[in-house]
PDB file of N, CA and C in Angstrom:
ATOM      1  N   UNK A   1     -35.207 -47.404  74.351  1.00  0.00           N
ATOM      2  CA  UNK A   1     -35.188 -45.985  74.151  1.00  0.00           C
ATOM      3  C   UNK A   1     -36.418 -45.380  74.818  1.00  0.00           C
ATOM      4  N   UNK A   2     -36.153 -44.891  76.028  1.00  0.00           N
ATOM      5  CA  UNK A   2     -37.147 -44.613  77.073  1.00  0.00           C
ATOM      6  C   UNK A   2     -38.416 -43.524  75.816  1.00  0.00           C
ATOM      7  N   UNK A   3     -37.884 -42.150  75.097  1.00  0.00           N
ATOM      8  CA  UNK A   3     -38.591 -41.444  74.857  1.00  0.00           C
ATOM      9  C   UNK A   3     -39.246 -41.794  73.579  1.00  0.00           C
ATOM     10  N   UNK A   4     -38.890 -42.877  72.900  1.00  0.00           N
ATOM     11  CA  UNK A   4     -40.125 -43.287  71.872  1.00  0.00           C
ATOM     12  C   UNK A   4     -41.011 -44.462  72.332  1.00  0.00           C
ATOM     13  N   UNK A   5     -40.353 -45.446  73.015  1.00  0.00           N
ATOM     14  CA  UNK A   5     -41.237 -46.329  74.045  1.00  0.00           C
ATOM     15  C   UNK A   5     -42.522 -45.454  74.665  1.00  0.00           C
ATOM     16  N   UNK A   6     -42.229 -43.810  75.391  1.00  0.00           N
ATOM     17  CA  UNK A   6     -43.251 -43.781  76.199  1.00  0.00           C
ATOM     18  C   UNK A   6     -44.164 -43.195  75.096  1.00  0.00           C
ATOM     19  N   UNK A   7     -43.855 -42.813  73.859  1.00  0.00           N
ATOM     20  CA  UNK A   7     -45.037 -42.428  72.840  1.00  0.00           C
ATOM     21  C   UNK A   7     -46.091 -43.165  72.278  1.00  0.00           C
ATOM     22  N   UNK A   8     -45.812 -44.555  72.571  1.00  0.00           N
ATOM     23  CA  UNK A   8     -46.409 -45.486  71.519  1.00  0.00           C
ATOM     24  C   UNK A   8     -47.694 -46.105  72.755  1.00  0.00           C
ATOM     25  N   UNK A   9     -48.715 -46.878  72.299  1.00  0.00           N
ATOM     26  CA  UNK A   9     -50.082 -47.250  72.768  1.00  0.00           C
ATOM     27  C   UNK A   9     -50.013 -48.559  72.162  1.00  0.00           C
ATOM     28  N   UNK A  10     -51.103 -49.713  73.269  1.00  0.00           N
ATOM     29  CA  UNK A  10     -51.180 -51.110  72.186  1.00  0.00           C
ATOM     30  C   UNK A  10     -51.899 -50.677  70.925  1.00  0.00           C
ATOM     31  N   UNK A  11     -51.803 -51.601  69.803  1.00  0.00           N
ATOM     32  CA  UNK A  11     -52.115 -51.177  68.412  1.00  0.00           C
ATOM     33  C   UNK A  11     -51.308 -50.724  67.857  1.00  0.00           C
ATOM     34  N   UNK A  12     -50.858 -50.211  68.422  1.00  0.00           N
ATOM     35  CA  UNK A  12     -49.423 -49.368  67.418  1.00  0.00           C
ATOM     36  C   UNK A  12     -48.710 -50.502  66.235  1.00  0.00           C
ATOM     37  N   UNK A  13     -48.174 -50.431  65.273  1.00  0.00           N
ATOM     38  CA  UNK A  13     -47.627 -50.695  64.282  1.00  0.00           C
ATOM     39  C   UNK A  13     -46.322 -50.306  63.726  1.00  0.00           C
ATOM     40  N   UNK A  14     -45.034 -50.989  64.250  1.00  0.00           N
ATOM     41  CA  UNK A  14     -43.842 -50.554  63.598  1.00  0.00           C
ATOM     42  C   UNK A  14     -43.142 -51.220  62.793  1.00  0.00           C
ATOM     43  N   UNK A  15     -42.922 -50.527  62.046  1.00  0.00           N
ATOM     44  CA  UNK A  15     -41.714 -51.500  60.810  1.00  0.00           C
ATOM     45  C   UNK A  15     -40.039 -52.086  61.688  1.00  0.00           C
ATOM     46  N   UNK A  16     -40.039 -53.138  61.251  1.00  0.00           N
ATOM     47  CA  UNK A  16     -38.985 -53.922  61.392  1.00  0.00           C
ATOM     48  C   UNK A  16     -37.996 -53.873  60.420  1.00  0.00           C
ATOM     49  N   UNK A  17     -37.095 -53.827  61.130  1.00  0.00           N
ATOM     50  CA  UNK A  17     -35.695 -53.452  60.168  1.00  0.00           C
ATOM     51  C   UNK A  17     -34.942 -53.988  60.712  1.00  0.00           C
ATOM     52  N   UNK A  18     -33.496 -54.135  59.555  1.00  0.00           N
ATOM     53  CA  UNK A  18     -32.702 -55.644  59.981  1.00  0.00           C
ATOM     54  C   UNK A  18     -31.817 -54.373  59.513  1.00  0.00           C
ATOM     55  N   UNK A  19     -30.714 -54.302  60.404  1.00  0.00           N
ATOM     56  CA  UNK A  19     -29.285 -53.275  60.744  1.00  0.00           C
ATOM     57  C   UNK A  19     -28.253 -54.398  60.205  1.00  0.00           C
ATOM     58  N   UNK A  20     -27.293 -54.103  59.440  1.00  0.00           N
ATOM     59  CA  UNK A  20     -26.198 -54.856  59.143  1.00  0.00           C
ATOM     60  C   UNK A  20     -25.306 -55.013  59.517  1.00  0.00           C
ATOM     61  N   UNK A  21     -25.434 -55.203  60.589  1.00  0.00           N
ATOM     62  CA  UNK A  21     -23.692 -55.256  61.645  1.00  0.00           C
ATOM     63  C   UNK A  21     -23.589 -56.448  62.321  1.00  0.00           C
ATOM     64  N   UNK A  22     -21.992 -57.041  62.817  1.00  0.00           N
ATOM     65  CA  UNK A  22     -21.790 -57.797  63.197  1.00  0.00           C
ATOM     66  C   UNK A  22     -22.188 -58.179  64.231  1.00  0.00           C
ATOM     67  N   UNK A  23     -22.886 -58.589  65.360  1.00  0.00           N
ATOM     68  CA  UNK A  23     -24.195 -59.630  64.675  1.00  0.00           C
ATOM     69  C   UNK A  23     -25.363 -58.404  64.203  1.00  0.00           C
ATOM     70  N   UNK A  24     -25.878 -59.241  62.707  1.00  0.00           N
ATOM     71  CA  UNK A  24     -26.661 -58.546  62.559  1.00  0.00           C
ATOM     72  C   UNK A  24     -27.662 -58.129  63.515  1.00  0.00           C
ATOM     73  N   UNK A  25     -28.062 -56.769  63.380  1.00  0.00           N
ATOM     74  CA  UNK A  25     -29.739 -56.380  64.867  1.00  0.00           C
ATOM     75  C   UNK A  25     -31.119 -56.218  63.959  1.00  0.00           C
ATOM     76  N   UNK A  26     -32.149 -56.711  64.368  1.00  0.00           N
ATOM     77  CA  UNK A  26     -33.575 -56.433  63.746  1.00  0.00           C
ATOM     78  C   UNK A  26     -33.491 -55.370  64.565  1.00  0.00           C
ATOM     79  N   UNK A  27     -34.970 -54.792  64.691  1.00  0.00           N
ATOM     80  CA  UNK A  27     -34.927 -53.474  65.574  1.00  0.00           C
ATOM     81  C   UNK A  27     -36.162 -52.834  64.916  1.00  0.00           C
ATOM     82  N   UNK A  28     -37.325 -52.643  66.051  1.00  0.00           N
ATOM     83  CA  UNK A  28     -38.374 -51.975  65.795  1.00  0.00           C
ATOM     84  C   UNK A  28     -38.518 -50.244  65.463  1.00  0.00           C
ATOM     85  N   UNK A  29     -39.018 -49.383  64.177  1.00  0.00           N
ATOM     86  CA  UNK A  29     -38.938 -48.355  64.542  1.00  0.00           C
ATOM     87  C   UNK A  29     -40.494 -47.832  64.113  1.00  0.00           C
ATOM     88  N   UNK A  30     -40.735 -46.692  64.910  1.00  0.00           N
ATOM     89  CA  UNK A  30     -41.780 -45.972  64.850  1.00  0.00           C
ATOM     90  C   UNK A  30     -41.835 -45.313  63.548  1.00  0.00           C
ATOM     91  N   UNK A  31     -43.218 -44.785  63.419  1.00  0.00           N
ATOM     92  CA  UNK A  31     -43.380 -44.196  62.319  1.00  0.00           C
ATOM     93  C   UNK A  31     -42.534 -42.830  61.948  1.00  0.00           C
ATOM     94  N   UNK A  32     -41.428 -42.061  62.742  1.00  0.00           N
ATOM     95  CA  UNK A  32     -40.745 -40.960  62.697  1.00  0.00           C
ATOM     96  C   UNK A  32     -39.352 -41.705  61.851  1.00  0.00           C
ATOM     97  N   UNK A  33     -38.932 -43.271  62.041  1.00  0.00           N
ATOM     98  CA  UNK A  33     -37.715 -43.814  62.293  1.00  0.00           C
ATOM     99  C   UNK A  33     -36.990 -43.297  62.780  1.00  0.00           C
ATOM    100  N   UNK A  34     -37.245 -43.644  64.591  1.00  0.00           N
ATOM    101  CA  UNK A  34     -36.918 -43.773  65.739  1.00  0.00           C
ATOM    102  C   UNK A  34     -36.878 -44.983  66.038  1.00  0.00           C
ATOM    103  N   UNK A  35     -35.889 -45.504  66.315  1.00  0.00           N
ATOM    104  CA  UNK A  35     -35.818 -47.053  66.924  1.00  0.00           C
ATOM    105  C   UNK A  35     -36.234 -47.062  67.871  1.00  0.00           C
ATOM    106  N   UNK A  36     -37.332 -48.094  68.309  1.00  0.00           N
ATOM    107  CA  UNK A  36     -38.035 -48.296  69.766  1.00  0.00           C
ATOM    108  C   UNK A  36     -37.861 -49.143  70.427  1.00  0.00           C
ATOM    109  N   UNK A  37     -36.796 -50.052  69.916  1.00  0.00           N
ATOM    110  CA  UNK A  37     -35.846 -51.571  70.412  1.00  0.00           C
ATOM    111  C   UNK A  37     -35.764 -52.598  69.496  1.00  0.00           C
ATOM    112  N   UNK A  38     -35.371 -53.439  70.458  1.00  0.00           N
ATOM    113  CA  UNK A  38     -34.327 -54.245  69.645  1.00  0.00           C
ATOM    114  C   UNK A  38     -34.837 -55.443  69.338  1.00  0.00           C
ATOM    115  N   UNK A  39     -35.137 -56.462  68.247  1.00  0.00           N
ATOM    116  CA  UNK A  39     -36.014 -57.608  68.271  1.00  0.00           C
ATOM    117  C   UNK A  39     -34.889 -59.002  68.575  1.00  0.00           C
ATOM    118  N   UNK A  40     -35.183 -59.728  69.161  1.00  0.00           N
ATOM    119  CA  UNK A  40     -34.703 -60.544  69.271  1.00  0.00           C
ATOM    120  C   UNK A  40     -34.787 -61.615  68.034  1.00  0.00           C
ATOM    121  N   UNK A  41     -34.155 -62.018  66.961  1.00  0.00           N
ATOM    122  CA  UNK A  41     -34.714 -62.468  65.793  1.00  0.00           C
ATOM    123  C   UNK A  41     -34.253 -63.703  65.624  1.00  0.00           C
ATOM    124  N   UNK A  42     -35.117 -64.911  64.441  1.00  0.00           N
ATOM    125  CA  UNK A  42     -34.493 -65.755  64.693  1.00  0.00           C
ATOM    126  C   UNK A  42     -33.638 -65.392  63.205  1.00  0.00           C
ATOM    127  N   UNK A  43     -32.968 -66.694  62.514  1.00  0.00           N
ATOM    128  CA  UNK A  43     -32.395 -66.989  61.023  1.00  0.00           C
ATOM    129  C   UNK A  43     -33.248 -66.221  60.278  1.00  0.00           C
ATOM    130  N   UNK A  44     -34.364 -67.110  60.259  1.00  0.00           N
ATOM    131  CA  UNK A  44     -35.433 -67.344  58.928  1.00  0.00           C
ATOM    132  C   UNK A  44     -35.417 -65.890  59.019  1.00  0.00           C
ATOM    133  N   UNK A  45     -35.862 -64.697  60.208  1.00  0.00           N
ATOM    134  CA  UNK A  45     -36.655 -63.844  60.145  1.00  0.00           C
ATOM    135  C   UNK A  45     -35.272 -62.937  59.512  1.00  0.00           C
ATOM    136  N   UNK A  46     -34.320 -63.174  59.712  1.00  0.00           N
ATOM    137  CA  UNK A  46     -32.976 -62.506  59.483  1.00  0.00           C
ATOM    138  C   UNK A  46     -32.680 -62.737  58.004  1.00  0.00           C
ATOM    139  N   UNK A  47     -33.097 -63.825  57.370  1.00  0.00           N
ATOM    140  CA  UNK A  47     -32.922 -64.122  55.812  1.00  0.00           C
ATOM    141  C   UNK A  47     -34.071 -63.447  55.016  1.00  0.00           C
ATOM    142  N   UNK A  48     -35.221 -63.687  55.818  1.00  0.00           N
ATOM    143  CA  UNK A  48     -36.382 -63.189  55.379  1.00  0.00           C
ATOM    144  C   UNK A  48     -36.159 -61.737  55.478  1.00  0.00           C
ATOM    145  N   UNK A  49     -36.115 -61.054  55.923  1.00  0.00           N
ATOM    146  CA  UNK A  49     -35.783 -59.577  55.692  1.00  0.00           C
ATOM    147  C   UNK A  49     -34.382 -59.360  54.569  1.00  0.00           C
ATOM    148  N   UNK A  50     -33.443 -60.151  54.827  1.00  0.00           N
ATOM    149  CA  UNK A  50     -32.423 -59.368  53.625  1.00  0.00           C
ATOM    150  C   UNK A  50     -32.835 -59.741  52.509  1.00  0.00           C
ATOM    151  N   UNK A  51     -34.209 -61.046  52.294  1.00  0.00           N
ATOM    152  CA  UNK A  51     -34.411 -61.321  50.532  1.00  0.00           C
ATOM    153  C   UNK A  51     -35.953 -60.092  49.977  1.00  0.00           C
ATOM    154  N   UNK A  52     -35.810 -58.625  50.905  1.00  0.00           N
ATOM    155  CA  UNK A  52     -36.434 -57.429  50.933  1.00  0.00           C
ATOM    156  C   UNK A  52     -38.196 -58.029  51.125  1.00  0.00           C
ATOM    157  N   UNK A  53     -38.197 -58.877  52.187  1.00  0.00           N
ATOM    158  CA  UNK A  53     -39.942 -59.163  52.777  1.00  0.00           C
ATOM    159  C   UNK A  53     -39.801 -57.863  53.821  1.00  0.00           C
ATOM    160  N   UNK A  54     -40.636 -58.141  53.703  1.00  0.00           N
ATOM    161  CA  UNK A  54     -41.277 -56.256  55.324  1.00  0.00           C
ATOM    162  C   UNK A  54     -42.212 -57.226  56.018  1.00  0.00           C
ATOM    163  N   UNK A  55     -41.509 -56.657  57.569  1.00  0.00           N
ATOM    164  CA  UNK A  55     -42.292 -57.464  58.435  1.00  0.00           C
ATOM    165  C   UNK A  55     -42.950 -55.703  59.585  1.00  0.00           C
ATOM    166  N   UNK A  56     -43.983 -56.241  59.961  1.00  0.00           N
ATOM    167  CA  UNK A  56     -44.451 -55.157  61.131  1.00  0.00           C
ATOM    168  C   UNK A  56     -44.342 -55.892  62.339  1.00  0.00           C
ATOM    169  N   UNK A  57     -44.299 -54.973  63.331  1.00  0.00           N
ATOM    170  CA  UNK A  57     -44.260 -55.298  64.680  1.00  0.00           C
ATOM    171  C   UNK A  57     -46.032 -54.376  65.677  1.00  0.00           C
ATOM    172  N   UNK A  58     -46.661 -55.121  66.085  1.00  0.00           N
ATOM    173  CA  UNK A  58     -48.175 -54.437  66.624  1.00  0.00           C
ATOM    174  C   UNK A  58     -47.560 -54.805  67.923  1.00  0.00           C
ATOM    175  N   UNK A  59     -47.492 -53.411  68.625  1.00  0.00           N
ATOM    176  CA  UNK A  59     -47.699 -53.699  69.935  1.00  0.00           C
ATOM    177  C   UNK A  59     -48.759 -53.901  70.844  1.00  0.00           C
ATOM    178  N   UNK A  60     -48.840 -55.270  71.405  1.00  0.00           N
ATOM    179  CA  UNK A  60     -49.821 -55.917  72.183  1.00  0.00           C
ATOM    180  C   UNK A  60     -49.929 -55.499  73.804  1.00  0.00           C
ATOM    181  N   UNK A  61     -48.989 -55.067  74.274  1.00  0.00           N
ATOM    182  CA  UNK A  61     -48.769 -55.138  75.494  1.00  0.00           C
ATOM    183  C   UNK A  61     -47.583 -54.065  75.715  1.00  0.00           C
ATOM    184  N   UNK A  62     -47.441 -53.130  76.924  1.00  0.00           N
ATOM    185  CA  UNK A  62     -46.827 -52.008  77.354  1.00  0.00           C
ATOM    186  C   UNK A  62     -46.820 -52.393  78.838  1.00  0.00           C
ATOM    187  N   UNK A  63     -45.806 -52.481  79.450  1.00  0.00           N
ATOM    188  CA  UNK A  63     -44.836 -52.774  80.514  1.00  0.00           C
ATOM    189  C   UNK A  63     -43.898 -51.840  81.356  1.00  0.00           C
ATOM    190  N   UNK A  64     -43.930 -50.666  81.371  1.00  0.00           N
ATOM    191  CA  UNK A  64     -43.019 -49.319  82.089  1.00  0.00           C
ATOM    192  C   UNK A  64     -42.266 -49.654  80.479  1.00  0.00           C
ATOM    193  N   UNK A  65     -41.149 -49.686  79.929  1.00  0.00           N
ATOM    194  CA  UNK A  65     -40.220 -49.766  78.953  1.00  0.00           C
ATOM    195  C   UNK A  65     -40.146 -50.708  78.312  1.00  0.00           C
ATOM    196  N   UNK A  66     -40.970 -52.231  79.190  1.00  0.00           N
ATOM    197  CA  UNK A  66     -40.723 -53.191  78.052  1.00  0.00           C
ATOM    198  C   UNK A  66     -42.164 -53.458  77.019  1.00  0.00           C
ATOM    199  N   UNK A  67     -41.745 -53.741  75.979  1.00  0.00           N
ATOM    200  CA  UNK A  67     -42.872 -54.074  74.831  1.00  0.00           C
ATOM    201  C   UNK A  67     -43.150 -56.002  74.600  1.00  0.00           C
ATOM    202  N   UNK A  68     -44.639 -55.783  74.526  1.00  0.00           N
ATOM    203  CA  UNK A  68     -44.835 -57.382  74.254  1.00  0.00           C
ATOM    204  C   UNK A  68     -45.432 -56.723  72.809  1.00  0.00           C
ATOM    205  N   UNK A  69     -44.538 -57.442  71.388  1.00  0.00           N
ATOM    206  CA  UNK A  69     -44.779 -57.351  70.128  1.00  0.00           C
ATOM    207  C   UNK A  69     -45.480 -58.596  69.929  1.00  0.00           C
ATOM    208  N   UNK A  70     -46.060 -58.544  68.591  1.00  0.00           N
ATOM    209  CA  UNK A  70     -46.275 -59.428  67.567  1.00  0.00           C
ATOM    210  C   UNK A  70     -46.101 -58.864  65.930  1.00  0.00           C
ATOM    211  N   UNK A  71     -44.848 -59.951  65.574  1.00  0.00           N
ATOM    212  CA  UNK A  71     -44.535 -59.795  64.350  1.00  0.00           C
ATOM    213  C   UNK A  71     -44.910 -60.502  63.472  1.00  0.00           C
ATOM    214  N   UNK A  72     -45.446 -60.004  62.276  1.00  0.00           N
ATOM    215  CA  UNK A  72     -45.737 -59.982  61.037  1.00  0.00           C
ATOM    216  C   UNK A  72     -45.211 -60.033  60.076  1.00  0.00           C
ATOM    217  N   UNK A  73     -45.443 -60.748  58.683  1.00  0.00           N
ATOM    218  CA  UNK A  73     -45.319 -59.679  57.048  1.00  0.00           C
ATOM    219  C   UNK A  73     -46.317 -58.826  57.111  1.00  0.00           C
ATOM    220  N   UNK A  74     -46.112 -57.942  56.456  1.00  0.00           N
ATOM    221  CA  UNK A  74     -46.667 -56.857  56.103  1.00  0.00           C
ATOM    222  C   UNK A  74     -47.277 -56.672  54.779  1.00  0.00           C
ATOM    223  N   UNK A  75     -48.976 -55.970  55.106  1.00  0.00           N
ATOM    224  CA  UNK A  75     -49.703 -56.176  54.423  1.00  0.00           C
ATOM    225  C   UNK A  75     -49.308 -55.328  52.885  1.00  0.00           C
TER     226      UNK A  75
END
């Protein structure tokens, strides 16, 4: 999503959210909840979110549109 991608700076901090659809999608959103993409997730992180853990996503790295994350639980 080109126009919340170009808002965000490294440091930034977004909540991770797990969408319930067939296949389920994680998916990073900004502090507005604006989705800012899509996480590639594994099981665990996919079980771990529906048994209600909160994970963050810090963006490390900014690329024209693509994001280098690091995900978290949340403090």
């Amino acid at each position: 999503m080109p126009g919340a991608v170009d808002a965000l700076g490294v440091g930034d901090v977004l909540d991770v959210v797990l969408r319930e659809e067939q296949p389920p999608l994680v998916v990073a959103v900004d502090e507005t909840g604006r989705e800012v993409g899509g996480i590639l997730p594994t099981g665990q992180l996919i079980e771990c979110l529906r048994q209600g853990f909160r994970f963050e996503a810090e963006v490390k790295n900014l690329n024209g549109g693509a994001l280098q994350i690091e995900v978290h639980v949340a403090a």
